[in-house]
C-alpha atoms as a PDB file:
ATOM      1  CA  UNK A   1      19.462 104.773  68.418  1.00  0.00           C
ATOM      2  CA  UNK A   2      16.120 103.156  67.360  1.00  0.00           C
ATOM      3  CA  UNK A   3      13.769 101.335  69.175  1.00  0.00           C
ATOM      4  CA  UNK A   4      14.482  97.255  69.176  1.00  0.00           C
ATOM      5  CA  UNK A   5      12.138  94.578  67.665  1.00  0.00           C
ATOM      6  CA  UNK A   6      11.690  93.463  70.907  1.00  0.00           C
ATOM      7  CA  UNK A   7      10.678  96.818  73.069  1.00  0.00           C
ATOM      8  CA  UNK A   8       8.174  97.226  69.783  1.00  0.00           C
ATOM      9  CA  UNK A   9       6.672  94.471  70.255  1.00  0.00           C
ATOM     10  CA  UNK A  10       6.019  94.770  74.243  1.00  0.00           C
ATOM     11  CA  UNK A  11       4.723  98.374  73.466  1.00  0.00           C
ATOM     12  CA  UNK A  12       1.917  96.597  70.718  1.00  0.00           C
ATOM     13  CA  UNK A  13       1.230  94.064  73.835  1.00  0.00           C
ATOM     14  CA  UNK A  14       0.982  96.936  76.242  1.00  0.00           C
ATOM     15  CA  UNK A  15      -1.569  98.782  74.541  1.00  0.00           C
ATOM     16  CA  UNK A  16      -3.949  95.926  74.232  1.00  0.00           C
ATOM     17  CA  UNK A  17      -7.000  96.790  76.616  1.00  0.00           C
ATOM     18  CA  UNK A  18      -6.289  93.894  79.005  1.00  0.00           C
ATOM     19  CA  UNK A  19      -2.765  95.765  79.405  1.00  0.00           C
ATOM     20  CA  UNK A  20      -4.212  99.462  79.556  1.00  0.00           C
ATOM     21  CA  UNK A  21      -6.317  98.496  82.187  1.00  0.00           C
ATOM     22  CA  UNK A  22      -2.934  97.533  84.445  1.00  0.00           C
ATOM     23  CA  UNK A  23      -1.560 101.239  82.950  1.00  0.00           C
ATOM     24  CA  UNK A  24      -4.670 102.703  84.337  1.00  0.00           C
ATOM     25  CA  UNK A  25      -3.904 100.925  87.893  1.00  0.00           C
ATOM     26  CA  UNK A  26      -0.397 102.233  87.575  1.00  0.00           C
ATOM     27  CA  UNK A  27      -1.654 105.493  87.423  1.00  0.00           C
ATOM     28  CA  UNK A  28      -4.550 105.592  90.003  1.00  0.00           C
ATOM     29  CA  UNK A  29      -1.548 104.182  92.301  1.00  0.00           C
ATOM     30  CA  UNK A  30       0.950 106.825  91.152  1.00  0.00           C
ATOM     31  CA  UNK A  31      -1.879 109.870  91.498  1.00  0.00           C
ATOM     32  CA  UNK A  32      -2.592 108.450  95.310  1.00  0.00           C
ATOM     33  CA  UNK A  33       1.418 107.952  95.988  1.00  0.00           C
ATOM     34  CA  UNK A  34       2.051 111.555  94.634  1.00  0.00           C
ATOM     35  CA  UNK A  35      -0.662 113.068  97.617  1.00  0.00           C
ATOM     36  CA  UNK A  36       0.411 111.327 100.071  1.00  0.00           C
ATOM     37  CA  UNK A  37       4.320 112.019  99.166  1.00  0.00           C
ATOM     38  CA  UNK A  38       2.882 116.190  98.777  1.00  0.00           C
ATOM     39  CA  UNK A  39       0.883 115.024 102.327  1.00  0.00           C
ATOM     40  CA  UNK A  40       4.442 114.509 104.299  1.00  0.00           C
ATOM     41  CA  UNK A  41       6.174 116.976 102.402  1.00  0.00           C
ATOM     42  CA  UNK A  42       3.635 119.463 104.176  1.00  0.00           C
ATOM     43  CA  UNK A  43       3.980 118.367 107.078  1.00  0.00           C
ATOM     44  CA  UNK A  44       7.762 118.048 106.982  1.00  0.00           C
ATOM     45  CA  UNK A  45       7.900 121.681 105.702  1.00  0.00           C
ATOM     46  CA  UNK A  46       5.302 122.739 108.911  1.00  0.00           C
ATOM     47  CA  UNK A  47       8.413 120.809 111.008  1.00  0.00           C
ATOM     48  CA  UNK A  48      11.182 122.492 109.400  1.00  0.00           C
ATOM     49  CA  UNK A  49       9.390 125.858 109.683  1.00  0.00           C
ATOM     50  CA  UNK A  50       8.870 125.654 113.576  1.00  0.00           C
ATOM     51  CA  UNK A  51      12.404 124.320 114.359  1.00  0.00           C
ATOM     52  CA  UNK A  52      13.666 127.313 112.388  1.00  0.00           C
ATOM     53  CA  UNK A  53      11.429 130.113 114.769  1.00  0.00           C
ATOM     54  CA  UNK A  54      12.617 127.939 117.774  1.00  0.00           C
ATOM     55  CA  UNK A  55      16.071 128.369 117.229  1.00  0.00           C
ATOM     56  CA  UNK A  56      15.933 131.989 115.892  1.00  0.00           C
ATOM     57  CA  UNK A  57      14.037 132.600 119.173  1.00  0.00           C
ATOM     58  CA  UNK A  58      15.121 130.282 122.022  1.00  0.00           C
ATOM     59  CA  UNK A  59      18.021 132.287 122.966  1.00  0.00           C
ATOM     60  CA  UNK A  60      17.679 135.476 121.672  1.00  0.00           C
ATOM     61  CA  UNK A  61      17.636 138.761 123.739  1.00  0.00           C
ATOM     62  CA  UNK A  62      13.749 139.197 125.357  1.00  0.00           C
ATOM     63  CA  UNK A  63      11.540 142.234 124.113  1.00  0.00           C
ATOM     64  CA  UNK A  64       9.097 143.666 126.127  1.00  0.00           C
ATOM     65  CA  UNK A  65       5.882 141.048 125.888  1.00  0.00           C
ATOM     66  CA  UNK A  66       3.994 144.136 124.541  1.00  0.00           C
ATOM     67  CA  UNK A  67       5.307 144.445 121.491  1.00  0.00           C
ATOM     68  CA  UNK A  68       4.414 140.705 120.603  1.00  0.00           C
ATOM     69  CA  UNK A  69       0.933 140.175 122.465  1.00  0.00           C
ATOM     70  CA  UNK A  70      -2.020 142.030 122.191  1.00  0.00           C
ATOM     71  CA  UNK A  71      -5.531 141.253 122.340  1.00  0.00           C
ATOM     72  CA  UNK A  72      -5.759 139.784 118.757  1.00  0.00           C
ATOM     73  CA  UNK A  73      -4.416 135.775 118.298  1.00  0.00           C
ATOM     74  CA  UNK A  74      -0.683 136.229 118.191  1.00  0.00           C
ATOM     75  CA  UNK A  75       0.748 135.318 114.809  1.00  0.00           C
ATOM     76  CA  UNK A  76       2.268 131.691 114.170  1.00  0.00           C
ATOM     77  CA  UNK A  77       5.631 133.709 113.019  1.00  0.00           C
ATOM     78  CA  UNK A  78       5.781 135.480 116.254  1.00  0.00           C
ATOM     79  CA  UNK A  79       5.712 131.786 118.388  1.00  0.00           C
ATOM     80  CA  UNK A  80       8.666 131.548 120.508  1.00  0.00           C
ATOM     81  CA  UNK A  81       9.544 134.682 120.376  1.00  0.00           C
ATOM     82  CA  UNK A  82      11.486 135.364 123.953  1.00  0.00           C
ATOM     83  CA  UNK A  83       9.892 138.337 126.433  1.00  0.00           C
ATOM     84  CA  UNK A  84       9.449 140.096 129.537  1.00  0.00           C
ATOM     85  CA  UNK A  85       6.800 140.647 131.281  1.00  0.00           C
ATOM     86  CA  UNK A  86       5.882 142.831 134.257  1.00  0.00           C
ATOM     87  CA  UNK A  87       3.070 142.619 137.186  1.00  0.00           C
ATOM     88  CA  UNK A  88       1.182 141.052 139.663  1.00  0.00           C
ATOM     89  CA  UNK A  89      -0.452 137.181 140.167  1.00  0.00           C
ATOM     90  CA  UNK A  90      -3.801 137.185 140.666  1.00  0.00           C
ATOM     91  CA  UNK A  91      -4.300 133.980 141.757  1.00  0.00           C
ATOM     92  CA  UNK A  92      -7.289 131.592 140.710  1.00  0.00           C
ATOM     93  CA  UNK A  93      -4.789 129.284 139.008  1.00  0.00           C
ATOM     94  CA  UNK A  94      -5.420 126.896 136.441  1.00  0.00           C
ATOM     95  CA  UNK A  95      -4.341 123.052 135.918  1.00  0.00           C
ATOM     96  CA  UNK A  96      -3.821 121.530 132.406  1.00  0.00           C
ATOM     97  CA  UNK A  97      -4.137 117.673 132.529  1.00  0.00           C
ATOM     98  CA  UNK A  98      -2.021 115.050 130.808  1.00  0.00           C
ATOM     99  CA  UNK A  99       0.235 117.377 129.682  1.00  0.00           C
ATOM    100  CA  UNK A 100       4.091 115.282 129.347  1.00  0.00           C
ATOM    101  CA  UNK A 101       7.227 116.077 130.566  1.00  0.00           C
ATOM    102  CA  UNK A 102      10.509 113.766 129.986  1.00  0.00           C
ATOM    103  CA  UNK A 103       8.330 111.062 129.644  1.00  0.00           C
ATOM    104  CA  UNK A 104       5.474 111.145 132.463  1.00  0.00           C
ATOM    105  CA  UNK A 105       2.591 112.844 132.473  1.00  0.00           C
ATOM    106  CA  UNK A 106       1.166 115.349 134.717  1.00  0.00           C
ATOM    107  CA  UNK A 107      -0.423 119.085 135.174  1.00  0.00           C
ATOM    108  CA  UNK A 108       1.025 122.171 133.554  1.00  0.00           C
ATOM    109  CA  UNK A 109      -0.082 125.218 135.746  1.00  0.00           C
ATOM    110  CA  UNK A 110      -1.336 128.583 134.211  1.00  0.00           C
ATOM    111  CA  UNK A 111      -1.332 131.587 136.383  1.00  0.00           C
ATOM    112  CA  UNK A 112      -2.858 135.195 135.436  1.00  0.00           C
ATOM    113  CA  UNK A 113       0.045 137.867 135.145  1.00  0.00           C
ATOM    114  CA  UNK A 114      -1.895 141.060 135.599  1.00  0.00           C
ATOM    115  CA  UNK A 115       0.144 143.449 133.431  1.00  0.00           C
ATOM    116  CA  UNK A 116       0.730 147.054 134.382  1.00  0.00           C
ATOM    117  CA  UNK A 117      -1.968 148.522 131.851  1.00  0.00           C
ATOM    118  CA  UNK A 118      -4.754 145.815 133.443  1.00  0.00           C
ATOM    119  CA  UNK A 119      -4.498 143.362 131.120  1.00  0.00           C
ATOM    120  CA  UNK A 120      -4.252 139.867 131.910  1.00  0.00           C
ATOM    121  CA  UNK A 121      -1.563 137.364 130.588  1.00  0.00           C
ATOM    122  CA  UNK A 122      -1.594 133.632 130.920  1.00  0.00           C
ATOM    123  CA  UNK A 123       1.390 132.195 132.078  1.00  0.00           C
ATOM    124  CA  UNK A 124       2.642 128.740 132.189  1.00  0.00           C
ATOM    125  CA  UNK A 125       4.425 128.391 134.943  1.00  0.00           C
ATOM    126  CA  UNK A 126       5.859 125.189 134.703  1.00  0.00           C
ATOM    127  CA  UNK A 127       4.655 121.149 135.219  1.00  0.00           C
ATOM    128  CA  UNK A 128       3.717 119.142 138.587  1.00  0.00           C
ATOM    129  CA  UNK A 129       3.120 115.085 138.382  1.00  0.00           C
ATOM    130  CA  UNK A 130       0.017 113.921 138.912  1.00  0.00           C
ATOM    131  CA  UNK A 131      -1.415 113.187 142.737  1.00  0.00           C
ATOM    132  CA  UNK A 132      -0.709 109.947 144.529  1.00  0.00           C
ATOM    133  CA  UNK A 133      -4.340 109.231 144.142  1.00  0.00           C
ATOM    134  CA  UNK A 134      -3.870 109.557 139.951  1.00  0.00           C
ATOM    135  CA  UNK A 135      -5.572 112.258 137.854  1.00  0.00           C
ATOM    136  CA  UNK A 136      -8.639 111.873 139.711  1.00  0.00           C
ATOM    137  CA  UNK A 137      -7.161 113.487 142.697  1.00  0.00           C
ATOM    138  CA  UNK A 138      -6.795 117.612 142.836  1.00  0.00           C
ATOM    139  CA  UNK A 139      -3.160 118.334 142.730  1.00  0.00           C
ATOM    140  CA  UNK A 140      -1.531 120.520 144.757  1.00  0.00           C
ATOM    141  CA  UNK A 141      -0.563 123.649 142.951  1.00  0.00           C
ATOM    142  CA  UNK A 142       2.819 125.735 144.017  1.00  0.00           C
ATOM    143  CA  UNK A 143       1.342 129.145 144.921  1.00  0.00           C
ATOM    144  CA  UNK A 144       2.932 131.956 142.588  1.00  0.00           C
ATOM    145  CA  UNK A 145       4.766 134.624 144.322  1.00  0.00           C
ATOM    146  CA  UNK A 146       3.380 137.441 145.894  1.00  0.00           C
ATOM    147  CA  UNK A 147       4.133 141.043 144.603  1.00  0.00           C
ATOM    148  CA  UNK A 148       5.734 143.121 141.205  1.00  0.00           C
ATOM    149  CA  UNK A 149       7.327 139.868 139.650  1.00  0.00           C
ATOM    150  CA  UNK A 150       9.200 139.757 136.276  1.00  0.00           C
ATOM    151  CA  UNK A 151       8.606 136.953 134.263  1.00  0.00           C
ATOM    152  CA  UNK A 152      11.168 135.846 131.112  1.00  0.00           C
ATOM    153  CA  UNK A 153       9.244 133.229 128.821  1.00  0.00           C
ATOM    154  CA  UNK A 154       8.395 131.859 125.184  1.00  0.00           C
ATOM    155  CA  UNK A 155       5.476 132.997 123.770  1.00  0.00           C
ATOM    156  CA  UNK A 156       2.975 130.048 122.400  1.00  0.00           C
ATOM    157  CA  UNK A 157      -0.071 130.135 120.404  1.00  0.00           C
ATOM    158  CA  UNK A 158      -3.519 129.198 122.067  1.00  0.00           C
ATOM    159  CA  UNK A 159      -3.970 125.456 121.697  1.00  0.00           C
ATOM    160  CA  UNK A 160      -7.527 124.311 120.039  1.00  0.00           C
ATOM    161  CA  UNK A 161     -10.300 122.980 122.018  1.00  0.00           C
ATOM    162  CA  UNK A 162     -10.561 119.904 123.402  1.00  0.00           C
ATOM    163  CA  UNK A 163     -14.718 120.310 123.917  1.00  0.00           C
ATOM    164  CA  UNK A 164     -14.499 118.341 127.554  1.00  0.00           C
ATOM    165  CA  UNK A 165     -16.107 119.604 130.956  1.00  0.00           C
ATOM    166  CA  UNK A 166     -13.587 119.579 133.248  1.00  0.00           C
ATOM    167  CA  UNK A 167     -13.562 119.474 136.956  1.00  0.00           C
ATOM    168  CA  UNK A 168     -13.535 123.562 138.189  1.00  0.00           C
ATOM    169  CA  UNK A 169     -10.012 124.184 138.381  1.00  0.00           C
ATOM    170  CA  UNK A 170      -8.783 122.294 135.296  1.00  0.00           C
ATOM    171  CA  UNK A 171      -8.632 122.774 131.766  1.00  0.00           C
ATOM    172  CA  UNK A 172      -8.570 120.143 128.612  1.00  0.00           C
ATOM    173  CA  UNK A 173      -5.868 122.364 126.661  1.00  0.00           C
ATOM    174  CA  UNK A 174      -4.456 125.640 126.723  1.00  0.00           C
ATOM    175  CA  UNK A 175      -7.312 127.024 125.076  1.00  0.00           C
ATOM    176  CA  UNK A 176      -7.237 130.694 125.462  1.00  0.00           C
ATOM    177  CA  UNK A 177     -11.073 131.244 125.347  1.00  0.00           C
ATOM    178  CA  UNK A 178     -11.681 129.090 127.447  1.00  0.00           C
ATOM    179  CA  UNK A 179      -8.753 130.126 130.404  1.00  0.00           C
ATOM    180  CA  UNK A 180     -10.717 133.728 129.495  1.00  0.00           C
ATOM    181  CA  UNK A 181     -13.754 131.940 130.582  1.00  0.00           C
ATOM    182  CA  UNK A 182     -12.872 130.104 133.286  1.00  0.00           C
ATOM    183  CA  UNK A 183     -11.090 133.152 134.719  1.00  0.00           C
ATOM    184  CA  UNK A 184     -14.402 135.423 133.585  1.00  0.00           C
ATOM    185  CA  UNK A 185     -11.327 137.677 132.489  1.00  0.00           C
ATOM    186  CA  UNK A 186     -10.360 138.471 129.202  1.00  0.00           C
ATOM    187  CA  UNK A 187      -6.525 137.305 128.528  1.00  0.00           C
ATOM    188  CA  UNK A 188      -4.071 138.668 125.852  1.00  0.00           C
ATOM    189  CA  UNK A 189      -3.946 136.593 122.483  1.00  0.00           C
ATOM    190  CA  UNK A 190      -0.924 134.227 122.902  1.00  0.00           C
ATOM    191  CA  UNK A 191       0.682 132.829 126.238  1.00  0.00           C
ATOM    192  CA  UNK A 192       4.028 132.538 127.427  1.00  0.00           C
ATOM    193  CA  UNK A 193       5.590 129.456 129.027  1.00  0.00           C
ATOM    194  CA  UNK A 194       7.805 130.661 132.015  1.00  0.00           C
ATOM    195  CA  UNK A 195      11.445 130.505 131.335  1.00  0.00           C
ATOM    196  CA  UNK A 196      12.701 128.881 135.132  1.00  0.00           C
ATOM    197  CA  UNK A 197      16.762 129.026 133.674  1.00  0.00           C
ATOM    198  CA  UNK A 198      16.106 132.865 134.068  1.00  0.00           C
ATOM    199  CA  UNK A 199      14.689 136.060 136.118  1.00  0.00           C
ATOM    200  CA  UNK A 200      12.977 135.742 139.463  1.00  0.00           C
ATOM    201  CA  UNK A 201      13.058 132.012 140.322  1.00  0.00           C
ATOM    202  CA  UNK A 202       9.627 130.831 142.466  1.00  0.00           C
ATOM    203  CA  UNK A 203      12.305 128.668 145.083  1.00  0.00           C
ATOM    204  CA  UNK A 204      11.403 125.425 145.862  1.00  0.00           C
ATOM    205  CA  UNK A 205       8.947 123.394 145.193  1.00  0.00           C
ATOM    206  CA  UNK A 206       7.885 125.209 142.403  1.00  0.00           C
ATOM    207  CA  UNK A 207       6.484 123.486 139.220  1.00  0.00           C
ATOM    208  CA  UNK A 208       9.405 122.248 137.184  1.00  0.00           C
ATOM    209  CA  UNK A 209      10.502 123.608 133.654  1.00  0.00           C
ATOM    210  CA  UNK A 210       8.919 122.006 130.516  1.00  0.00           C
ATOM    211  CA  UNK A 211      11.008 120.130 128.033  1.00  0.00           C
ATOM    212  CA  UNK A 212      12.660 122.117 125.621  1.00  0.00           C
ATOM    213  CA  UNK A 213      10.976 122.280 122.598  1.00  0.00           C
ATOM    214  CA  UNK A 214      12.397 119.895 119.882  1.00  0.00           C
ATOM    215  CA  UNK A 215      13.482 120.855 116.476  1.00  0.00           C
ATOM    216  CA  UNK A 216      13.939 117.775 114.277  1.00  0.00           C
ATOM    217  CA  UNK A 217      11.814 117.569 111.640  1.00  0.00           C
ATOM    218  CA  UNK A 218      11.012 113.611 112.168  1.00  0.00           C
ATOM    219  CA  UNK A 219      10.826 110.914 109.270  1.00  0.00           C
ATOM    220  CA  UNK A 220       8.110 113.242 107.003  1.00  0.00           C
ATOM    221  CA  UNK A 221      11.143 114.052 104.235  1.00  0.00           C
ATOM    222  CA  UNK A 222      12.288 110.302 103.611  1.00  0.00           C
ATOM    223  CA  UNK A 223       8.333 109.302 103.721  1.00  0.00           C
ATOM    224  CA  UNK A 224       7.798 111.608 100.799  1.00  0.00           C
ATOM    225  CA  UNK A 225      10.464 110.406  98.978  1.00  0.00           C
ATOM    226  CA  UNK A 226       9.380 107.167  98.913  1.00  0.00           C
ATOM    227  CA  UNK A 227       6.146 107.678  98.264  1.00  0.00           C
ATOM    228  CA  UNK A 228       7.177 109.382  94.885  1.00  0.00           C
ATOM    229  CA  UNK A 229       9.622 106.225  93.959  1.00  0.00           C
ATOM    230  CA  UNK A 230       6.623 104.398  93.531  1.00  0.00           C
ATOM    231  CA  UNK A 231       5.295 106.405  91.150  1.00  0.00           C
ATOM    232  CA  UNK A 232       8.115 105.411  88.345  1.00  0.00           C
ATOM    233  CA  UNK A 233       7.827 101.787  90.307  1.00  0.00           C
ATOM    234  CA  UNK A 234       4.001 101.194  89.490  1.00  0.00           C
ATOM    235  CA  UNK A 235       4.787 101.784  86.068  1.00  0.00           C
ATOM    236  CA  UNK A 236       8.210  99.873  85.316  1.00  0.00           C
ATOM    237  CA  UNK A 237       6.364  96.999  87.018  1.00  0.00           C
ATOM    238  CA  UNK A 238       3.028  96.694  84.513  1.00  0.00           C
ATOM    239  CA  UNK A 239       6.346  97.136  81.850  1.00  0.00           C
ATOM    240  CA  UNK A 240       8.324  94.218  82.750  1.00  0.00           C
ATOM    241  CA  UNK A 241       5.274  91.669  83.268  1.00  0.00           C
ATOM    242  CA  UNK A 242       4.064  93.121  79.642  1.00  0.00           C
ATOM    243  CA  UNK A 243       7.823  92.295  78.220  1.00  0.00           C
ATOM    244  CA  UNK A 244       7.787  88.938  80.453  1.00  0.00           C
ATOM    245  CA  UNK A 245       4.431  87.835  78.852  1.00  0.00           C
ATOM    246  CA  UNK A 246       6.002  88.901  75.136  1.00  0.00           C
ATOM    247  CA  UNK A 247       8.905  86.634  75.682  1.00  0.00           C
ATOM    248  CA  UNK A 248       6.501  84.088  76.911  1.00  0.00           C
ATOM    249  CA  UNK A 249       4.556  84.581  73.809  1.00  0.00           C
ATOM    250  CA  UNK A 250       7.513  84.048  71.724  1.00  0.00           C
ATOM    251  CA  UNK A 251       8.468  80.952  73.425  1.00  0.00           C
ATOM    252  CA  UNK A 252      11.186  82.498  75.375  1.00  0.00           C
ATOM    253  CA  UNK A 253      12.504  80.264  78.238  1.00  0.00           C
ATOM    254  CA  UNK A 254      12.007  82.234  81.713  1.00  0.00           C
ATOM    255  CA  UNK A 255      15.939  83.384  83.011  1.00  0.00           C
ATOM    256  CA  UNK A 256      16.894  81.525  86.253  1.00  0.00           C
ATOM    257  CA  UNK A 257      19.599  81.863  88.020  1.00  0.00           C
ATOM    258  CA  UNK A 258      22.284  78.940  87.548  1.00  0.00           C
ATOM    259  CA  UNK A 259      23.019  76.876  90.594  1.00  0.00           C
ATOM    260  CA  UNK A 260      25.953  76.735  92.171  1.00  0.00           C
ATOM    261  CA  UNK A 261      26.852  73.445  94.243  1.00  0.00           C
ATOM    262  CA  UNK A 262      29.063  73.891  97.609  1.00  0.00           C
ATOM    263  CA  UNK A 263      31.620  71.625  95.704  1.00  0.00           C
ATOM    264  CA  UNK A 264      31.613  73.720  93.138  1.00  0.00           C
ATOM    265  CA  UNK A 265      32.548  76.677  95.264  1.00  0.00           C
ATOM    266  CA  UNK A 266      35.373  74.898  96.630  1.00  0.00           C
ATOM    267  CA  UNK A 267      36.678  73.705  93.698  1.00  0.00           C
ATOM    268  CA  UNK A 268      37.071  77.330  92.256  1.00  0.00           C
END
């Protein structure tokens, strides 16, 4: 099928320089749609990756923490993997601050696991709300149990740092370096968060249980899908207003959509 007298004669049009300069916008716009549509692709894929090692993980069988943790930064393929770990508190525990749970915010409170080899584990045991006096105010902090404890948990990766002094006691993030430094102990390359639904239970008053981890992927997928529909879009737009200005040109009435009076309706 050829090409029509008419779509020949928007294409001249089109490719006059006034026109090629709107082709050129079309495609600065559709190079800046397709990064930011390859921008929340990444980051969906990053959200579809860590739901998939949460639930392969979550509820699987625990390995000894050993085999996962060492002194090297745990790998991001080994996060959530479930363990066990055996040994003693040694006190000196730390408080995260504004750290969330269902909703309100409060401390999460790291404790060093001394394994049976000497090395030293941080564990999250769990969050506490915030004093009556606010954040300002030194919490109270649950004391770990006493004695050989076995701990069931989630391994994490160390958080990056926040760069904040903090009152002595408290730390920005759960940056491992820095829980290495505050405890002037060196600390195994990963953490765990405590798993309270399992193993030797701290009784009451103990800090509560974090909020399971989610795995939806959020709104990145549909927001880089639309930001590639506007790549075709930038272009059929400078089209039409090129064939709208031909027609124009030619002395073409504009299309408008007929009226229709409410009597007309009811006379149908």
């Amino acid at each position: 099928m050829g090409v029509s007298a008419e779509h020949r004669a928007v294409l001249r049009r089109s490719l006059t320089l006034r026109w090629l300069r709107w082709w050129l916008v079309a495609l600065l716009v559709a190079v800046g749609a397709y990064v930011l549509g390859q921008w929340q692709w990444g980051k969906y894929e990053d959200r579809a990756a860590r739901a998939d090692r949460v639930e392969r993980h979550y509820e699987a069988a625990p390995v000894p923490v050993e085999q996962v943790l060492d002194d090297a930064p745990v790998s991001q393929d080994r996060e959530w993997t479930r363990v066990e770990a055996s040994g003693r508190y040694a006190g000196d525990d730390l408080v995260v601050r504004n750290r969330p749970r269902d909703g309100d915010y409060g401390y999460e409170v790291l404790s060093r696991l001394v394994l049976a080899d000497g090395r030293s584990l941080v564990v999250d045991r769990g969050w506490i709300p915030f004093a009556e006096g606010g954040a300002t105010v030194a919490p109270d902090i649950p004391p770990a149990p006493e004695g050989e404890v076995n701990v069931l948990g989630w391994v994490r990766l160390g958080e990056p740092s926040f760069e904040r002094d903090m009152p002595p006691g408290q730390v920005a993030s759960i940056n491992l370096p820095e829980v290495s430094e505050a405890w002037d102990e060196p600390v195994l390359g990963g953490y765990i968060v405590r798993d309270t639904g399992a193993g030797v239970r701290e009784g009451a008053g103990s800090p509560l249980a974090l909020d399971r981890p989610s795995t939806g992927t959020g709104p990145h997928l549909a927001y880089a899908i639309q930001w590639w529909l506007v790549i075709p879009a930038g272009f059929a737009v400078v089209w039409f207003a090129a064939r709208r200005e031909e027609r124009e040109a030619r002395g073409e009435p504009r299309a408008r959509p007929a009226k229709v009076r409410i009597w007309d309706e009811e006379d149908a």
